[in-house]
N, C-alpha and C. Protein backbone atom coordinates (compact mmCIF):
# COMPACT_ATOMS: atom_id res chain seq x y z
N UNK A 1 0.82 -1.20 0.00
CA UNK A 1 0.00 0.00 0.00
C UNK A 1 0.87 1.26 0.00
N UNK A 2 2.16 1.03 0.69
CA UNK A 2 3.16 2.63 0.95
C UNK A 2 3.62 2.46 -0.30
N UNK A 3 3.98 1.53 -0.88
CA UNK A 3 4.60 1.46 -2.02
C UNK A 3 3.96 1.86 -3.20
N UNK A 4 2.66 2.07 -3.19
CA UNK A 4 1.75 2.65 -4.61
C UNK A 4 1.50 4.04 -4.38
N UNK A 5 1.54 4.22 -2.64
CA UNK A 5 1.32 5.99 -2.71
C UNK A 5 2.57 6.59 -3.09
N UNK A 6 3.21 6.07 -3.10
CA UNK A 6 4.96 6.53 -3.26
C UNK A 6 4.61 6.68 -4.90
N UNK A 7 4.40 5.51 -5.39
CA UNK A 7 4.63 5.28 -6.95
C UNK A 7 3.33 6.87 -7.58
N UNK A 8 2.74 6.43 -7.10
CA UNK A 8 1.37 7.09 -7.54
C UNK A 8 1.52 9.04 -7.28
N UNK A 9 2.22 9.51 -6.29
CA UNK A 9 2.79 10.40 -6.38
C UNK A 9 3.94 10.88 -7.06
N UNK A 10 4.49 10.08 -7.19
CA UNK A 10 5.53 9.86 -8.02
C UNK A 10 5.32 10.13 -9.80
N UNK A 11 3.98 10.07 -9.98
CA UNK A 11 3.73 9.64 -11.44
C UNK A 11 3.19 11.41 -11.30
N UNK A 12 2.09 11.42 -10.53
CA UNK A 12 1.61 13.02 -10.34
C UNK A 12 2.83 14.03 -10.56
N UNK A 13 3.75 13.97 -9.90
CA UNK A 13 4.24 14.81 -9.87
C UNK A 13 5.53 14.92 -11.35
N UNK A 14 5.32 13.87 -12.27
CA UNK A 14 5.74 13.82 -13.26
C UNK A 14 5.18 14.49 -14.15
N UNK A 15 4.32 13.50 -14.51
CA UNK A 15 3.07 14.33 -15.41
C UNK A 15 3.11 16.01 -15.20
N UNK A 16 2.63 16.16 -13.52
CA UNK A 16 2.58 17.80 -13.72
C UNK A 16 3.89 18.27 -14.22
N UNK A 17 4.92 18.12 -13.84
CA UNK A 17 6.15 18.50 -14.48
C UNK A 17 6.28 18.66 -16.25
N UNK A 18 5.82 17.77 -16.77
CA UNK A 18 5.40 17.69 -17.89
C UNK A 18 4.87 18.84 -18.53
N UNK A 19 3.36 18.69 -17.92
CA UNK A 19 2.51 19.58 -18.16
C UNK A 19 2.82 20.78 -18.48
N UNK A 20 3.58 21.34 -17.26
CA UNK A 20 4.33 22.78 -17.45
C UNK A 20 5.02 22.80 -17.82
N UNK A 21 5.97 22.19 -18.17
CA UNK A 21 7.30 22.22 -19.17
C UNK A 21 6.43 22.42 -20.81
N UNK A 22 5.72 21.73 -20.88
CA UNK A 22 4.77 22.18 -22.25
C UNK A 22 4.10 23.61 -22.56
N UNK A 23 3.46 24.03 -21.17
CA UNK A 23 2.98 25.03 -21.55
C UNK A 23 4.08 26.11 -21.41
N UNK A 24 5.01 26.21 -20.98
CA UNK A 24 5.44 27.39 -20.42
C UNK A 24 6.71 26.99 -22.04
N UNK A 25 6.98 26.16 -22.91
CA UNK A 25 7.07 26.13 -23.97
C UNK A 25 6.53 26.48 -25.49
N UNK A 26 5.21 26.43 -25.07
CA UNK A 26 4.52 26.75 -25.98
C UNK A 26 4.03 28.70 -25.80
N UNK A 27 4.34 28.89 -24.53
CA UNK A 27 3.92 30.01 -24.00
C UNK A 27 5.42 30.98 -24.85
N UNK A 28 6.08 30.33 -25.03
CA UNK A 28 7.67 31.50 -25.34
C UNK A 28 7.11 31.48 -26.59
N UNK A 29 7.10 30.38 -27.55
CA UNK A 29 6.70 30.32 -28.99
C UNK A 29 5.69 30.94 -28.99
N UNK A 30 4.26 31.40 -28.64
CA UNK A 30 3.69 32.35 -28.91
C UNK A 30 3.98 33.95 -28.80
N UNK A 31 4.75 34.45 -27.95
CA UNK A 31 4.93 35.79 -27.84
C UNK A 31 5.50 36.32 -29.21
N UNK A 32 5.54 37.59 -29.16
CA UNK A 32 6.03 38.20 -30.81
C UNK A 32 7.68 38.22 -30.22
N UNK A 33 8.06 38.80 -31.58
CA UNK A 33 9.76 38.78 -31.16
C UNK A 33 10.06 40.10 -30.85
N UNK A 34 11.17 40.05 -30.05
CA UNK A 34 11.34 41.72 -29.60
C UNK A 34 11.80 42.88 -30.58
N UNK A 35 11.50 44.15 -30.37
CA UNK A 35 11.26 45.06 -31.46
C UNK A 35 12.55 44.84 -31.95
N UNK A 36 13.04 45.59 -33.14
CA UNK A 36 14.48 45.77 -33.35
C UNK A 36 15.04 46.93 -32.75
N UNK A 37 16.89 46.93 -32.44
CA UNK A 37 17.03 48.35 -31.96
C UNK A 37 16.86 49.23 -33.09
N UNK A 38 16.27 50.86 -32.64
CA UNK A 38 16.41 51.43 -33.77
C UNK A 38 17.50 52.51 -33.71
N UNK A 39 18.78 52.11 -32.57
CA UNK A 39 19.48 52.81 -32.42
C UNK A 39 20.88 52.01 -33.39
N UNK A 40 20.89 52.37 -34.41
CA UNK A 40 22.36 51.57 -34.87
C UNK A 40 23.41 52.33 -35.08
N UNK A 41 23.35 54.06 -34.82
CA UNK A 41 24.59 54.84 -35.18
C UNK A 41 24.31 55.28 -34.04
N UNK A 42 25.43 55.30 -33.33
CA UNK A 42 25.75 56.17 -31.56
C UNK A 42 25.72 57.63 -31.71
N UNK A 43 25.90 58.40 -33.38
CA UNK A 43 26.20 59.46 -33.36
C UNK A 43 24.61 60.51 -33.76
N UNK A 44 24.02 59.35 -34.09
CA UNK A 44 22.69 59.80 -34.61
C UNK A 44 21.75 60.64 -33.71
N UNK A 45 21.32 62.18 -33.47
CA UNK A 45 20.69 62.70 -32.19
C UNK A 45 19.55 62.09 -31.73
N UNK A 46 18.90 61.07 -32.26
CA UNK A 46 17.43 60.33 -31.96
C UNK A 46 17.85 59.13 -31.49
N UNK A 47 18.97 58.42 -30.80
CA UNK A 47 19.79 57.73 -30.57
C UNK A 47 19.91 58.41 -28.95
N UNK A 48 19.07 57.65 -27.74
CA UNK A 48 19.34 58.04 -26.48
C UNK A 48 20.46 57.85 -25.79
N UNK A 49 20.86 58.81 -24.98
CA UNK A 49 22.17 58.18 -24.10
C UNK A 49 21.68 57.38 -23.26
N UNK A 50 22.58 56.39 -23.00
CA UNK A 50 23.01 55.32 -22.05
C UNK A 50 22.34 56.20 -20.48
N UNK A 51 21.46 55.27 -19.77
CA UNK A 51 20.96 55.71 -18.67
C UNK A 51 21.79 55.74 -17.72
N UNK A 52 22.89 54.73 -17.68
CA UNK A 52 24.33 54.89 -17.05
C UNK A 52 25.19 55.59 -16.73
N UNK A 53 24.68 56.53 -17.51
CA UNK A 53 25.80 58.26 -17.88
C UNK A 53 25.67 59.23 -16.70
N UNK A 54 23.59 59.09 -16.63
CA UNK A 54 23.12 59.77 -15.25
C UNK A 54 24.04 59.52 -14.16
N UNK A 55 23.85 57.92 -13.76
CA UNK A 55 24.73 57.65 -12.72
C UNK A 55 26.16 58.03 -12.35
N UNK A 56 26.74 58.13 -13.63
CA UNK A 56 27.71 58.33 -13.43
C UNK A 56 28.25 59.65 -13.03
N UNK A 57 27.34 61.03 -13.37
CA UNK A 57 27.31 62.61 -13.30
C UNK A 57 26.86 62.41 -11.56
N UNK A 58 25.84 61.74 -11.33
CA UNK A 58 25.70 61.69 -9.84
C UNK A 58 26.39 61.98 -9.23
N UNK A 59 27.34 60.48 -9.41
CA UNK A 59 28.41 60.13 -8.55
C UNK A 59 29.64 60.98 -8.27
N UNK A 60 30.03 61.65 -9.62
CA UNK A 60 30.87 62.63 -9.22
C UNK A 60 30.01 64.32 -8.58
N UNK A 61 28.87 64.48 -9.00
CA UNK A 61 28.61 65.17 -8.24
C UNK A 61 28.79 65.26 -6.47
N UNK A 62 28.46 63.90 -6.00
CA UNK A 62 28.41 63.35 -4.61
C UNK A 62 29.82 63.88 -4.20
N UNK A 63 30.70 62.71 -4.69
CA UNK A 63 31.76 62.72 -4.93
C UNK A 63 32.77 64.36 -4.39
N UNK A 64 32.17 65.32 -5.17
CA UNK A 64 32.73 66.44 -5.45
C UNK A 64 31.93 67.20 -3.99
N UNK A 65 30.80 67.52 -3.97
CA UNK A 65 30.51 67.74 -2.57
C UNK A 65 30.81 67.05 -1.20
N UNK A 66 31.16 66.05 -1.59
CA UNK A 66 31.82 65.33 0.35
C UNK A 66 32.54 65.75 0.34
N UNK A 67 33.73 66.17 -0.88
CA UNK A 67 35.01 66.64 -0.61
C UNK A 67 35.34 68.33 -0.53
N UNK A 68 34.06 68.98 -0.81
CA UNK A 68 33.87 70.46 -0.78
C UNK A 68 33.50 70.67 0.77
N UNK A 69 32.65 69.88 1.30
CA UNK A 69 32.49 69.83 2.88
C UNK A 69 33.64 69.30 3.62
N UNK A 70 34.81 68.45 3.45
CA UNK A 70 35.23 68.01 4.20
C UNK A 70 36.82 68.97 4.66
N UNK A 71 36.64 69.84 3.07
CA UNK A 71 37.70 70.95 3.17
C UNK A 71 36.95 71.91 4.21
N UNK A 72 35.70 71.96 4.17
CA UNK A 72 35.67 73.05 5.15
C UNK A 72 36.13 72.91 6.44
């Protein structure tokens, strides 16, 4: 009897494995494909900067004020 609930869960939890491995397969193959970039020349003005850049003006801003306070 322990030995079929074992088996018998055993099979459940296959199958479901299954199951979702199918859908969540079939689920990628339906979505559309992602846009193209429409940035291909870096020099082009409709061509955004890198959101990275912000961070980086931050940082030396920060940067530049701890060390404007710490002279005082």
């Amino acid at each position: 009897m322990k030995n079929m609930k074992i088996k018998l869960r055993t099979a459940f939890v296959g199958v479901a494995l299954l199951v979702l491995t199918i859908g969540f397969n079939f689920n990628s193959i339906a979505q559309d494909p992602p846009p193209p970039d429409g940035c291909i020349d870096p020099l082009d003005p409709a061509c955004p900067i890198d959101g990275g850049l912000v961070f980086l003006i931050a940082a030396g801003v920060g940067i530049a004020a701890k060390n404007a306070r710490r002279k005082n």
